[in-house]
C-alpha atoms as a PDB file:
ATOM      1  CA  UNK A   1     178.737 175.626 -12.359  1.00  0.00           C
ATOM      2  CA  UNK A   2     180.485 175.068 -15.588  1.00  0.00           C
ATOM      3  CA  UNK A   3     178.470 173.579 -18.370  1.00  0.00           C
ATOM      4  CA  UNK A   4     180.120 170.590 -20.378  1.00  0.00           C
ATOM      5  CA  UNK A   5     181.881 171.777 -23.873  1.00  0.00           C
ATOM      6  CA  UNK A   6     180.192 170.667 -26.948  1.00  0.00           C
ATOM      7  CA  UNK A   7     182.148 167.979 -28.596  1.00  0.00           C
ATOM      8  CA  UNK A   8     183.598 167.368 -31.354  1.00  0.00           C
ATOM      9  CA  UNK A   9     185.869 164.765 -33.522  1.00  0.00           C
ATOM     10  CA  UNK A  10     188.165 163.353 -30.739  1.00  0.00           C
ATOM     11  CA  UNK A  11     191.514 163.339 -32.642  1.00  0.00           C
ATOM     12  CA  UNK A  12     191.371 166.795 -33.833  1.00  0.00           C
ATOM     13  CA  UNK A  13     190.564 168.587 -30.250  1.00  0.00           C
ATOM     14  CA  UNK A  14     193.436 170.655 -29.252  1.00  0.00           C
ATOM     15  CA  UNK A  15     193.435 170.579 -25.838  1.00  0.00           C
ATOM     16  CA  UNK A  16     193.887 173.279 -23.244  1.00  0.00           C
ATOM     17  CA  UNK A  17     197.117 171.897 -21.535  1.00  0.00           C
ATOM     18  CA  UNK A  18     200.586 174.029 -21.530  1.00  0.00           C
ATOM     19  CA  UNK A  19     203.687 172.162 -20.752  1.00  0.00           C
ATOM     20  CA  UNK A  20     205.710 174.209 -17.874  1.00  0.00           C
ATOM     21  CA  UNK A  21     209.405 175.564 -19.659  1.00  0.00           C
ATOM     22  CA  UNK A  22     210.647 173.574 -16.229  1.00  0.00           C
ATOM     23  CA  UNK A  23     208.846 170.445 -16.490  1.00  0.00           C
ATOM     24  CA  UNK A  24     211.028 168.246 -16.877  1.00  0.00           C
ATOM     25  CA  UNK A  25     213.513 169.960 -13.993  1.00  0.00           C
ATOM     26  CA  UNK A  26     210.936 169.488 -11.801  1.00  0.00           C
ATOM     27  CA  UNK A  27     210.584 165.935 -12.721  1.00  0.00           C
ATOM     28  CA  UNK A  28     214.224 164.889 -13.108  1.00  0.00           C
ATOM     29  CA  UNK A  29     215.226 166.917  -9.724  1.00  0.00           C
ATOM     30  CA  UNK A  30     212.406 164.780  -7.919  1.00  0.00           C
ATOM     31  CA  UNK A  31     213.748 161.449  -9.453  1.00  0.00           C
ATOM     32  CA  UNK A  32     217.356 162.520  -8.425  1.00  0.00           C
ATOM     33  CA  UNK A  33     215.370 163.258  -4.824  1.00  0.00           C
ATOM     34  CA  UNK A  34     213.975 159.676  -4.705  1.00  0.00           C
ATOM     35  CA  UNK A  35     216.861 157.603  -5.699  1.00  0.00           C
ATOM     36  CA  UNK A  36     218.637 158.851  -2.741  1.00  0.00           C
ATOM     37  CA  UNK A  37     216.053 156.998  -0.528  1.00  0.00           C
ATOM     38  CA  UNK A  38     217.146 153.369   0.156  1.00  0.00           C
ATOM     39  CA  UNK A  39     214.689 151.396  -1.113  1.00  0.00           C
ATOM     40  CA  UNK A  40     214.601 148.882   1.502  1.00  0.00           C
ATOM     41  CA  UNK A  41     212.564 146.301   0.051  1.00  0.00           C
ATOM     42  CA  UNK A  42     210.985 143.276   1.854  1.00  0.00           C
ATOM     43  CA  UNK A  43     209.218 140.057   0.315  1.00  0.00           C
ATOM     44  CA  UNK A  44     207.079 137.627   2.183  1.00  0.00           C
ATOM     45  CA  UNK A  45     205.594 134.695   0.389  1.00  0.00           C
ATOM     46  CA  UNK A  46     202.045 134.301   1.557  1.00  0.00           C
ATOM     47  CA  UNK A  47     201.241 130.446   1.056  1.00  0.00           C
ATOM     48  CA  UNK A  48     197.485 131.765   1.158  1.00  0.00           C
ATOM     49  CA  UNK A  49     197.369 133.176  -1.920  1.00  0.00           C
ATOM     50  CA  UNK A  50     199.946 131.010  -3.619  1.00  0.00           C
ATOM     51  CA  UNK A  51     198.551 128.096  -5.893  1.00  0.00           C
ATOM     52  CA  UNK A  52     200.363 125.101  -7.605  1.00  0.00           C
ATOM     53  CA  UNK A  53     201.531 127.029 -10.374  1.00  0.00           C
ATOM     54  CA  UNK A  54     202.633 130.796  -8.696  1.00  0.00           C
ATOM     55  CA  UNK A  55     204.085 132.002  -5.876  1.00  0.00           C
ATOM     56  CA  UNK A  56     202.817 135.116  -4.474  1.00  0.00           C
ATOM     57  CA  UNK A  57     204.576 137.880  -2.476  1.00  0.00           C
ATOM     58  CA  UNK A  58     203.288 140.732  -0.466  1.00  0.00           C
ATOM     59  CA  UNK A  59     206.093 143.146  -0.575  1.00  0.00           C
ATOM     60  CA  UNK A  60     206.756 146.480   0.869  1.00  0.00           C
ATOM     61  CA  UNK A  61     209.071 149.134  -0.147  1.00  0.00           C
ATOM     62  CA  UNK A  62     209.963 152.833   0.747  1.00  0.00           C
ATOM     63  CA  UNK A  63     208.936 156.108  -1.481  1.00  0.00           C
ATOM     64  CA  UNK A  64     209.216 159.603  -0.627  1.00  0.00           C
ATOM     65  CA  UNK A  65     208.072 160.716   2.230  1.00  0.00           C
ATOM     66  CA  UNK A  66     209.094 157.837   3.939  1.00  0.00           C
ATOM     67  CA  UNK A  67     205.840 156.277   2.645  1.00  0.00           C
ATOM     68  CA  UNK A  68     205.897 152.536   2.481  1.00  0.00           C
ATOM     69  CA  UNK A  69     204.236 151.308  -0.783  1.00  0.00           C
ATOM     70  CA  UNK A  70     203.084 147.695  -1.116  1.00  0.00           C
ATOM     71  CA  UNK A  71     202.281 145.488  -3.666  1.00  0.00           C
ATOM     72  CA  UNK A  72     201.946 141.777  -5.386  1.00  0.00           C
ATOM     73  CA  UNK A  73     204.546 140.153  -6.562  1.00  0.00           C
ATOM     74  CA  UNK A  74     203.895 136.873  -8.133  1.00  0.00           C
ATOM     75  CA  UNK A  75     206.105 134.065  -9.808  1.00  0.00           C
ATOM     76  CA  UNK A  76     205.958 130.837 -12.296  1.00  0.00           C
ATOM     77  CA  UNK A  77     206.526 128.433  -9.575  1.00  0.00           C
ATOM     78  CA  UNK A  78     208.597 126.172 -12.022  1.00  0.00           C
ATOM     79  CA  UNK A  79     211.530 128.492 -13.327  1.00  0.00           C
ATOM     80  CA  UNK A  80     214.568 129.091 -14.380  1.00  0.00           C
ATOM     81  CA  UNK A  81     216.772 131.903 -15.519  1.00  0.00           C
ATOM     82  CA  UNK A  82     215.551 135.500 -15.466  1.00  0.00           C
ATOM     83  CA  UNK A  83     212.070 136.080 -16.105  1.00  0.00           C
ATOM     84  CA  UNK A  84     210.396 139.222 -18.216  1.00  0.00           C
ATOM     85  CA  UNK A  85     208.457 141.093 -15.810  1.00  0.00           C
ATOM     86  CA  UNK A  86     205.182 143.364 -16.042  1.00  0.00           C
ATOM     87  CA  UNK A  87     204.228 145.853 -13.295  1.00  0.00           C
ATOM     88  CA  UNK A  88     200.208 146.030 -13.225  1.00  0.00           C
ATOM     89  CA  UNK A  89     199.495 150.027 -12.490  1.00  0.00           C
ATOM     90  CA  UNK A  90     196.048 150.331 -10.510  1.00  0.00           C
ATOM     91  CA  UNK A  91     193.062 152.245 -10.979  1.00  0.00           C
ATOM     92  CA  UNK A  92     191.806 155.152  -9.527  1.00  0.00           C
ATOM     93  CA  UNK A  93     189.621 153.971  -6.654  1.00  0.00           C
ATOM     94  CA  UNK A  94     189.424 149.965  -6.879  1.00  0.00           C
ATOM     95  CA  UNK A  95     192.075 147.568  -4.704  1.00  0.00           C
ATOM     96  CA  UNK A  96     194.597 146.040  -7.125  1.00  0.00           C
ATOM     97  CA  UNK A  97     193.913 142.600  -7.872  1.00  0.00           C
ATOM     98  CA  UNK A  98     196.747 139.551  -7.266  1.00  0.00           C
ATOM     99  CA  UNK A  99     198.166 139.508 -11.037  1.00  0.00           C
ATOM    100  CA  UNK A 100     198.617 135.721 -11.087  1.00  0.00           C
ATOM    101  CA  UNK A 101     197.939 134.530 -14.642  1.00  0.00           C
ATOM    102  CA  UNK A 102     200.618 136.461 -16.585  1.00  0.00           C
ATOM    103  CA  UNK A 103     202.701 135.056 -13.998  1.00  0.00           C
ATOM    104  CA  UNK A 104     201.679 131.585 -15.635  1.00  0.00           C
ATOM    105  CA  UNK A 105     202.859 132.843 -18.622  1.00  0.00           C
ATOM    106  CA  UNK A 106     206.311 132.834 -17.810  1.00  0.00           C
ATOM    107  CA  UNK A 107     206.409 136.620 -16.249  1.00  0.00           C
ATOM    108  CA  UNK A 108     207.436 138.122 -13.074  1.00  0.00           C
ATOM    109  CA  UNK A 109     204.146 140.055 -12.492  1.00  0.00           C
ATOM    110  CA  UNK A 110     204.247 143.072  -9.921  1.00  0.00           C
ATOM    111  CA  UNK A 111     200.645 144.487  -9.058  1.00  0.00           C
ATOM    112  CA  UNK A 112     201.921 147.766  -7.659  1.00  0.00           C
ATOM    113  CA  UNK A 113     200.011 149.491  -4.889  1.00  0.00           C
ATOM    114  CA  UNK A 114     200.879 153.529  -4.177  1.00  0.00           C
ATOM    115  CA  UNK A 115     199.854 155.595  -1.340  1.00  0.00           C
ATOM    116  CA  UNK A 116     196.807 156.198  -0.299  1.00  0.00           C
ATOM    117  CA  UNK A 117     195.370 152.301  -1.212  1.00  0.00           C
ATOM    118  CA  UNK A 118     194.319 149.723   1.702  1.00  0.00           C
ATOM    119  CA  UNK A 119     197.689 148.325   1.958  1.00  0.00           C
ATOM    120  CA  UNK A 120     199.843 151.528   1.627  1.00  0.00           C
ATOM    121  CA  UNK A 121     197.443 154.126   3.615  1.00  0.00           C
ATOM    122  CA  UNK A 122     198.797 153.966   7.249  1.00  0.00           C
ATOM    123  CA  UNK A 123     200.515 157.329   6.370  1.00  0.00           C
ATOM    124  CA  UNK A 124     198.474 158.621   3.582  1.00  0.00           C
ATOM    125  CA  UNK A 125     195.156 158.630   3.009  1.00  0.00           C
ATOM    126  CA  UNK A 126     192.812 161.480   2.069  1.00  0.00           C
ATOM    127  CA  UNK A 127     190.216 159.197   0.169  1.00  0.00           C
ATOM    128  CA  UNK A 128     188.197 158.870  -2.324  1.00  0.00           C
ATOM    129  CA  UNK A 129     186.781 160.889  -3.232  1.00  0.00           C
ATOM    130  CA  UNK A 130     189.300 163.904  -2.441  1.00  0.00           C
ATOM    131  CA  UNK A 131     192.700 162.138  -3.489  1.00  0.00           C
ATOM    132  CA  UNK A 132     192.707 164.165  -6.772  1.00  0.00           C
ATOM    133  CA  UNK A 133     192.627 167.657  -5.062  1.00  0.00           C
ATOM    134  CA  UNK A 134     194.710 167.006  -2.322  1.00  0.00           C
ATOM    135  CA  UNK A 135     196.880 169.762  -1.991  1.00  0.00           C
ATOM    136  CA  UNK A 136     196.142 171.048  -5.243  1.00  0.00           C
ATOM    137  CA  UNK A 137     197.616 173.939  -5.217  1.00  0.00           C
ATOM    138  CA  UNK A 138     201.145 173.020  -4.404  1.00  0.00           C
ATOM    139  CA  UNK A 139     202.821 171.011  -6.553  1.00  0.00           C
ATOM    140  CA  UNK A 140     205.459 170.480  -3.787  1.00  0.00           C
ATOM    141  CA  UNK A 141     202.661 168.776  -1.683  1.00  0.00           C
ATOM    142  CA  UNK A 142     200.483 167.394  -4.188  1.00  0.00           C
ATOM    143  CA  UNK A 143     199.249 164.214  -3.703  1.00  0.00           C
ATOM    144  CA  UNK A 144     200.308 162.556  -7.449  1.00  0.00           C
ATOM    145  CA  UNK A 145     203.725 163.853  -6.752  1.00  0.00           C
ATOM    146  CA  UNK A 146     204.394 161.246  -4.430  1.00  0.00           C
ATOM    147  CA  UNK A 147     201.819 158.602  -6.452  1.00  0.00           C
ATOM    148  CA  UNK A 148     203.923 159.179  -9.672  1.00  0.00           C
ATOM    149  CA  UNK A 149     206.868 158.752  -7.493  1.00  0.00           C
ATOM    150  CA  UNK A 150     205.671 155.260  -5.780  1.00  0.00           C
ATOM    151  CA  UNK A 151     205.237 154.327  -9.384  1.00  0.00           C
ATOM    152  CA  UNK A 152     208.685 154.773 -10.884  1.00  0.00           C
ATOM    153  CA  UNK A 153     210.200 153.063  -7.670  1.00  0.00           C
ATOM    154  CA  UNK A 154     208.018 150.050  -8.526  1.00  0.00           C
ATOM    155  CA  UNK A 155     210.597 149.785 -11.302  1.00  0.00           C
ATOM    156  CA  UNK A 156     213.516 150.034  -8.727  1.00  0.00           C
ATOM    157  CA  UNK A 157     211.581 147.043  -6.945  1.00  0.00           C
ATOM    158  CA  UNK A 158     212.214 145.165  -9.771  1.00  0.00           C
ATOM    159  CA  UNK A 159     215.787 146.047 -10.736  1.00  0.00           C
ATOM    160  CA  UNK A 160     216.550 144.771  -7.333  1.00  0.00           C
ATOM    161  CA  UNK A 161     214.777 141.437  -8.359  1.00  0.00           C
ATOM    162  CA  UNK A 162     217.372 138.374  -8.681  1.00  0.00           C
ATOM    163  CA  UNK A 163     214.463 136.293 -10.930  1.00  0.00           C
ATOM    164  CA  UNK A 164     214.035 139.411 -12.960  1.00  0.00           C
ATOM    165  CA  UNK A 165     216.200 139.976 -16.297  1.00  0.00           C
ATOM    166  CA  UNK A 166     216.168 144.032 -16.177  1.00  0.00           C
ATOM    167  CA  UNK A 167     215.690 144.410 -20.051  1.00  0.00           C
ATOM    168  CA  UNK A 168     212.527 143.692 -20.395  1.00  0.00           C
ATOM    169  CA  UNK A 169     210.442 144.654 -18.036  1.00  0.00           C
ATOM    170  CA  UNK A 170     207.001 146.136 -19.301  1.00  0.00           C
ATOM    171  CA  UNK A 171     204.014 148.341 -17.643  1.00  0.00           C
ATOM    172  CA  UNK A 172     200.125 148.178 -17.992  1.00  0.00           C
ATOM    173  CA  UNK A 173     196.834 149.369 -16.673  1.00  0.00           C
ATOM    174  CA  UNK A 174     193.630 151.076 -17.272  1.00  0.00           C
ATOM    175  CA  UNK A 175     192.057 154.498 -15.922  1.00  0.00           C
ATOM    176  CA  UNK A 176     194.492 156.010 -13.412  1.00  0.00           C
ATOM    177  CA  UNK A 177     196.718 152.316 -13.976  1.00  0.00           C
ATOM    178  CA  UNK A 178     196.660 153.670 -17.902  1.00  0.00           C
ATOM    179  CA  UNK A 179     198.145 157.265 -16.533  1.00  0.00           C
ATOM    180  CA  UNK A 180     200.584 155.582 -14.683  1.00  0.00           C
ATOM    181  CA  UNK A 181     201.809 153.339 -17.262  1.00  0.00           C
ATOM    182  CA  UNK A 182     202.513 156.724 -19.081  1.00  0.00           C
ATOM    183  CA  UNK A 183     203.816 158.611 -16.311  1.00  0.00           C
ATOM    184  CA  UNK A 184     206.479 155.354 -14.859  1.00  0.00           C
ATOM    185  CA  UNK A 185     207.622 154.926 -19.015  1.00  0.00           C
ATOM    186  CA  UNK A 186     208.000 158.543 -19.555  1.00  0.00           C
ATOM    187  CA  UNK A 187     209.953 158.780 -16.163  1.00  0.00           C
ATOM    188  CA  UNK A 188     212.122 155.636 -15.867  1.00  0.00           C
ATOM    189  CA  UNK A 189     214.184 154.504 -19.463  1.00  0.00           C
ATOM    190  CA  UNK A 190     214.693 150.710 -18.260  1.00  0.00           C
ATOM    191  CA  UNK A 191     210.555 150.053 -18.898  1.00  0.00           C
ATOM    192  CA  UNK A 192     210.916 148.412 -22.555  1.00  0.00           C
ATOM    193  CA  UNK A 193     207.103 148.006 -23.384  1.00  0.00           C
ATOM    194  CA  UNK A 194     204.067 149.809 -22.222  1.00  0.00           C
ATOM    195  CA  UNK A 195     200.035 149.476 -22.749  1.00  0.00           C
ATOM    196  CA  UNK A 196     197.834 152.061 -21.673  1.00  0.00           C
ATOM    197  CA  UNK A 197     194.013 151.892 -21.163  1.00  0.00           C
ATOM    198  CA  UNK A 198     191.482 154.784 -21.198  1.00  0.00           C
ATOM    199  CA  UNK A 199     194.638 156.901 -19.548  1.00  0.00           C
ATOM    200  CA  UNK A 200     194.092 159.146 -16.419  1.00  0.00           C
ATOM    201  CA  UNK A 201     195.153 161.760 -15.733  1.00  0.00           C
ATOM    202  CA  UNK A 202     195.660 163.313 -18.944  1.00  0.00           C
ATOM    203  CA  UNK A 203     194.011 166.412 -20.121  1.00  0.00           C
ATOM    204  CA  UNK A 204     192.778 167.850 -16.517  1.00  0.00           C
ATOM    205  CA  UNK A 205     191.417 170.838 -17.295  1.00  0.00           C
ATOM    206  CA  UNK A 206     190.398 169.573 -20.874  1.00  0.00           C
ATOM    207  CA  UNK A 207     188.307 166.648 -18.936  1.00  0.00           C
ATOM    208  CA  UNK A 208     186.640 169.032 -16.725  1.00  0.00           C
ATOM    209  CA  UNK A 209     185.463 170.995 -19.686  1.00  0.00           C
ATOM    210  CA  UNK A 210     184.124 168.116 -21.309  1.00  0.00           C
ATOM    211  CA  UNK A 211     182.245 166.080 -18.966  1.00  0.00           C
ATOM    212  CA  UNK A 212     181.161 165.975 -15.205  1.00  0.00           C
ATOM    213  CA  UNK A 213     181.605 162.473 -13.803  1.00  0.00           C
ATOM    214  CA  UNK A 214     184.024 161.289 -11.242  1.00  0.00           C
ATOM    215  CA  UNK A 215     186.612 161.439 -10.344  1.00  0.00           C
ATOM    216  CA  UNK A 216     187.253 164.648 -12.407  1.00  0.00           C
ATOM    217  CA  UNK A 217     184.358 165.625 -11.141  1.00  0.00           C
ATOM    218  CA  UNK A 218     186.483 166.277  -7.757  1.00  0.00           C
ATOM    219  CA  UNK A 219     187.973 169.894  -9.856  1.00  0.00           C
ATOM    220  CA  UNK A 220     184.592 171.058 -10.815  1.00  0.00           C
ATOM    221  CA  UNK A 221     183.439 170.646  -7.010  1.00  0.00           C
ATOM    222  CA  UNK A 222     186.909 172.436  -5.830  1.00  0.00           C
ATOM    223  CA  UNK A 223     186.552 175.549  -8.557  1.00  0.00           C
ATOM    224  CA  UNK A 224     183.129 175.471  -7.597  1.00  0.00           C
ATOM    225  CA  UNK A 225     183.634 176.019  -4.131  1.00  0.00           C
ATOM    226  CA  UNK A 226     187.125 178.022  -4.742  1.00  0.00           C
ATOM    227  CA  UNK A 227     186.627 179.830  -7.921  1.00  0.00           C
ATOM    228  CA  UNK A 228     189.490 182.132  -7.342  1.00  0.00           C
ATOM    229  CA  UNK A 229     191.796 179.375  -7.232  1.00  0.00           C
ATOM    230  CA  UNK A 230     191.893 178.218 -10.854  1.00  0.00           C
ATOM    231  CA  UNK A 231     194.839 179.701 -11.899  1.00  0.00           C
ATOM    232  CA  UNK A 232     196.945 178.360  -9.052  1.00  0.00           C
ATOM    233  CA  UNK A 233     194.946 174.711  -9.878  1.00  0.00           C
ATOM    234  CA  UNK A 234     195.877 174.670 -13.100  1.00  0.00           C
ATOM    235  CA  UNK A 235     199.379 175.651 -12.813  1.00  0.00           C
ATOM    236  CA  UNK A 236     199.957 172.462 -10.338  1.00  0.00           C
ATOM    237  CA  UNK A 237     198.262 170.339 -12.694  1.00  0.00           C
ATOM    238  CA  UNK A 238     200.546 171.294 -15.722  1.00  0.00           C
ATOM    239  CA  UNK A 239     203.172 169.223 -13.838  1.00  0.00           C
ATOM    240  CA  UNK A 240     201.500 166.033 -13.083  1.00  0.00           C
ATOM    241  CA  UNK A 241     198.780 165.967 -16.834  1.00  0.00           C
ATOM    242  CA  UNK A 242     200.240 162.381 -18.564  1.00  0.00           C
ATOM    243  CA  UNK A 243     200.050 164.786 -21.416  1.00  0.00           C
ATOM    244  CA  UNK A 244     202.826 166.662 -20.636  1.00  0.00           C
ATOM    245  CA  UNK A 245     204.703 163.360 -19.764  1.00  0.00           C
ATOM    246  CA  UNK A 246     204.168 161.928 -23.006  1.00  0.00           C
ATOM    247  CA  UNK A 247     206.649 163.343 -24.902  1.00  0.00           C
ATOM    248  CA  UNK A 248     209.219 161.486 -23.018  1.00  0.00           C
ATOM    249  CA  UNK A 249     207.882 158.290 -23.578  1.00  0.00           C
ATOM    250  CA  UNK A 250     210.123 156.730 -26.224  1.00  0.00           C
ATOM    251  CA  UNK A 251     209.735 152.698 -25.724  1.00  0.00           C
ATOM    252  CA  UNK A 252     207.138 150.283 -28.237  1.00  0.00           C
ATOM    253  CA  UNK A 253     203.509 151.272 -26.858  1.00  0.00           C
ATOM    254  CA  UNK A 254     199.746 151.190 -27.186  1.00  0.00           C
ATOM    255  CA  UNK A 255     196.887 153.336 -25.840  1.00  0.00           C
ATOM    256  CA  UNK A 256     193.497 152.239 -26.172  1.00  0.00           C
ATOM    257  CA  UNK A 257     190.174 153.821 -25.552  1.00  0.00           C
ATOM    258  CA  UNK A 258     186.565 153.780 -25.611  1.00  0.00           C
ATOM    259  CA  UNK A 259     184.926 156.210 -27.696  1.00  0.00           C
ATOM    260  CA  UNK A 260     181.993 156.731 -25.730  1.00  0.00           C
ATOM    261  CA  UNK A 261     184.005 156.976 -22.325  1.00  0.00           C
ATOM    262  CA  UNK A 262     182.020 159.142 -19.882  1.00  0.00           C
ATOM    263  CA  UNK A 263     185.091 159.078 -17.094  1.00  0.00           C
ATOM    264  CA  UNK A 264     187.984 159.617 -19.311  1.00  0.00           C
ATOM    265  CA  UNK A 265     186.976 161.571 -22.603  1.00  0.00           C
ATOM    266  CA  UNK A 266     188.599 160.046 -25.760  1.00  0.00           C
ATOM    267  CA  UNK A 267     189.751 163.842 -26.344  1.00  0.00           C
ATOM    268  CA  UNK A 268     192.329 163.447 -23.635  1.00  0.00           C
ATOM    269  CA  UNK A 269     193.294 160.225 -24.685  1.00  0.00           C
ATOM    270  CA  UNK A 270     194.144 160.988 -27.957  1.00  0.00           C
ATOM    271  CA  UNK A 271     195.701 164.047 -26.845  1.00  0.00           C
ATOM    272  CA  UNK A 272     197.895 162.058 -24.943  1.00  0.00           C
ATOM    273  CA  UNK A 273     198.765 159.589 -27.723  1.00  0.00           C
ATOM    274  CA  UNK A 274     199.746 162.340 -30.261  1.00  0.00           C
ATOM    275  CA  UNK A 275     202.543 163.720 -28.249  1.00  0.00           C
ATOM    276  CA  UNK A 276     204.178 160.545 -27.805  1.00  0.00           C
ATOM    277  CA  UNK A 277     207.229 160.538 -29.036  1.00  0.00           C
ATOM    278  CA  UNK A 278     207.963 156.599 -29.134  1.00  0.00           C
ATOM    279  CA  UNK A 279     208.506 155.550 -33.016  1.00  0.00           C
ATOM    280  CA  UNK A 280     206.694 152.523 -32.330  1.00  0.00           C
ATOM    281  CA  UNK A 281     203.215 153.413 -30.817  1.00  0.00           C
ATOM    282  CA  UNK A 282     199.734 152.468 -31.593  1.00  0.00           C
ATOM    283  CA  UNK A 283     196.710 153.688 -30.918  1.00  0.00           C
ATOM    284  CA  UNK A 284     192.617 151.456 -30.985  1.00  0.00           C
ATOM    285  CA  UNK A 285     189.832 153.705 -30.696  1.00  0.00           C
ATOM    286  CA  UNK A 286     186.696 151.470 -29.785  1.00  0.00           C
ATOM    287  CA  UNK A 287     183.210 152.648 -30.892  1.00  0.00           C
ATOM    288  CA  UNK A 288     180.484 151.691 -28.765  1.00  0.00           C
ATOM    289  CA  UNK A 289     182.897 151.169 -25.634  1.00  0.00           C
ATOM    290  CA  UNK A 290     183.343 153.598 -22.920  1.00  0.00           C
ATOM    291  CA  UNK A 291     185.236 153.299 -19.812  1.00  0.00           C
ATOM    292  CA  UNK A 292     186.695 149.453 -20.408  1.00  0.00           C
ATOM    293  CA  UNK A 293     188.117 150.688 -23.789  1.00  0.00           C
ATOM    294  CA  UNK A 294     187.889 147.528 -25.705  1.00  0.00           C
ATOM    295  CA  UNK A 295     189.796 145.676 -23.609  1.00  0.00           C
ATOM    296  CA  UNK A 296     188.575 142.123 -23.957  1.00  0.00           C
ATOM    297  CA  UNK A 297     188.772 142.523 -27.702  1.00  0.00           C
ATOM    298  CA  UNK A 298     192.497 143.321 -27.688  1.00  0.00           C
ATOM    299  CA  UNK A 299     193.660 141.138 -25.049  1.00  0.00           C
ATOM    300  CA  UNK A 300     195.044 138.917 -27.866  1.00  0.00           C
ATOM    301  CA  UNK A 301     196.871 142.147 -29.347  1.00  0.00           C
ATOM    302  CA  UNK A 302     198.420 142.467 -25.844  1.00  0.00           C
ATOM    303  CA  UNK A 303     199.212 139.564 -25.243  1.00  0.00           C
ATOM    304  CA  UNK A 304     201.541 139.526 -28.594  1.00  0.00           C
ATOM    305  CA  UNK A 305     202.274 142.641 -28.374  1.00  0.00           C
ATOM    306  CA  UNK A 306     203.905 141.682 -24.683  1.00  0.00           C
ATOM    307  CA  UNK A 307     205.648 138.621 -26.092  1.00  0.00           C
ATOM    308  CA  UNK A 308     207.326 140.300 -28.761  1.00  0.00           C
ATOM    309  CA  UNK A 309     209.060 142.960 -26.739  1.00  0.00           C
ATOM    310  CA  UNK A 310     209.298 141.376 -23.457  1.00  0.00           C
ATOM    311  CA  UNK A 311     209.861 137.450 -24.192  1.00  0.00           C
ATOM    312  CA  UNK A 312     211.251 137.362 -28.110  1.00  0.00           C
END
């Protein structure tokens, strides 16, 4: 069993990660893949989970595979013109929630659901946990190959939006949501703002060396039971580490993270945020936080930070 590194000042680790020459072939031949696939979107207003002030959606569109990915989309009931929208990325193993109250702020709000959650697992679902090692030796088959590509179609969702004004639409989330924010603005140009919490994936490899919580966890448990596989395991993972993704990320963003994170190390997470290559980025390191990365105490940041790019 592999013992966890000893640490040391989280921006200066040098992580472990190697970007594939062909990374970004693989990526941009898979988004050429995807776009071929109608999206065939459909919206049903569900009056139970409406209120006064937003109308809520349940909406259902197709990804690769043929997978049908779900999700929330909510509205200002009173409104008029094009909206800004945000797409709310989910976390690794909890059900996303309704995103209503941005939606009182004058967004279109889209809380995006990918394969393999309650609503989009009819033709996917290996679990949790045992959704981060599915097929991990393929990166053909893998499952975040087809998660990564749910998420940049959420974006396609929206372009297809009337109420939507398709220059400023935004992405968030924390955990696997934070990944996913990096992965969808790295992958798809038309996402104008981006804030990423405690991000996951990033760093695989790095986070299995430093800790041994879920759901990394998951890699030490496969390695332990497959040594011999490692090399294969971490070649797939090169293609799908938000690491490698970052340097395409070029819109206004910010990354923040708990210090004292036992899920996602700060390591990773700073790793991540150094090879952005957006001019405008921004990083909060929170002492004495761990996995919820400070985010009550920047919620006002975000909140600006959202209106200036999204509604100014």
């Amino acid at each position: 069993m592999m013992e966890p590194l000893e640490r040391q000042r989280p921006d200066q680790y040098r992580t472990v990660v190697k970007r594939p020459s062909d990374f970004d072939a693989f990526w941009d031949d898979l988004l050429s893949q995807a776009a071929l696939i109608p999206l065939n979107p459909s919206v049903e207003r569900v009056s139970l989970r409406s209120t006064p002030e937003v109308d809520v959606y349940l909406v259902h569109y197709d990804s690769l595979g043929g997978v049908r990915i779900a999700g929330w989309y909510c509205l200002p009931h009173e409104r008029s013109g094009k909206l800004p929208a945000i797409v709310y990325m989910p976390g690794y193993v909890g059900e996303p929630s309704i995103p209503r109250e941005n939606a009182r702020n004058g967004y279109a709000t889209f809380g995006f659901i990918h394969r393999g959650k309650l609503r989009s697992n009819g033709q996917f679902n290996p679990g949790y946990p045992g959704l981060l090692t599915h097929n991990i030796v393929d990166r053909q088959t893998y499952s975040y190959r087809g998660i990564y590509i749910d998420a940049a179609r959420a974006i396609d969702f929206l372009l297809s939006c009337d109420d939507v004004d398709h220059t400023r639409i935004g992405v968030t989330g924390g955990s696997q949501g934070g990944g996913l924010t990096i992965t969808t603005a790295a992958l798809r140009p038309e996402v104008r703002a981006a804030v990423a919490a405690a991000p996951f994936p990033c760093g695989f490899m790095d986070a299995v060396a430093l800790g041994n919580t879920y759901p990394y966890q998951e890699i030490r448990d496969y390695l332990h039971l497959y040594p011999e596989r490692r090399t294969a395991v971490e070649q797939t993972l090169a293609y799908f580490d938000g690491i490698n993704f970052a340097p395409r990320v070029t819109c206004p963003i910010i990354v923040h993270i708990g210090l004292q994170d036992n899920v996602c190390p700060a390591e990773t997470g700073f790793t991540a945020f150094q090879a952005i290559s957006s001019e405008h980025k921004q990083i909060y390191p929170y002492e004495g936080h761990g996995h919820d990365a400070g985010r009550v105490e920047l919620r006002e940041t975000v909140d600006a930070f959202f209106r200036t790019h999204l509604q100014a």
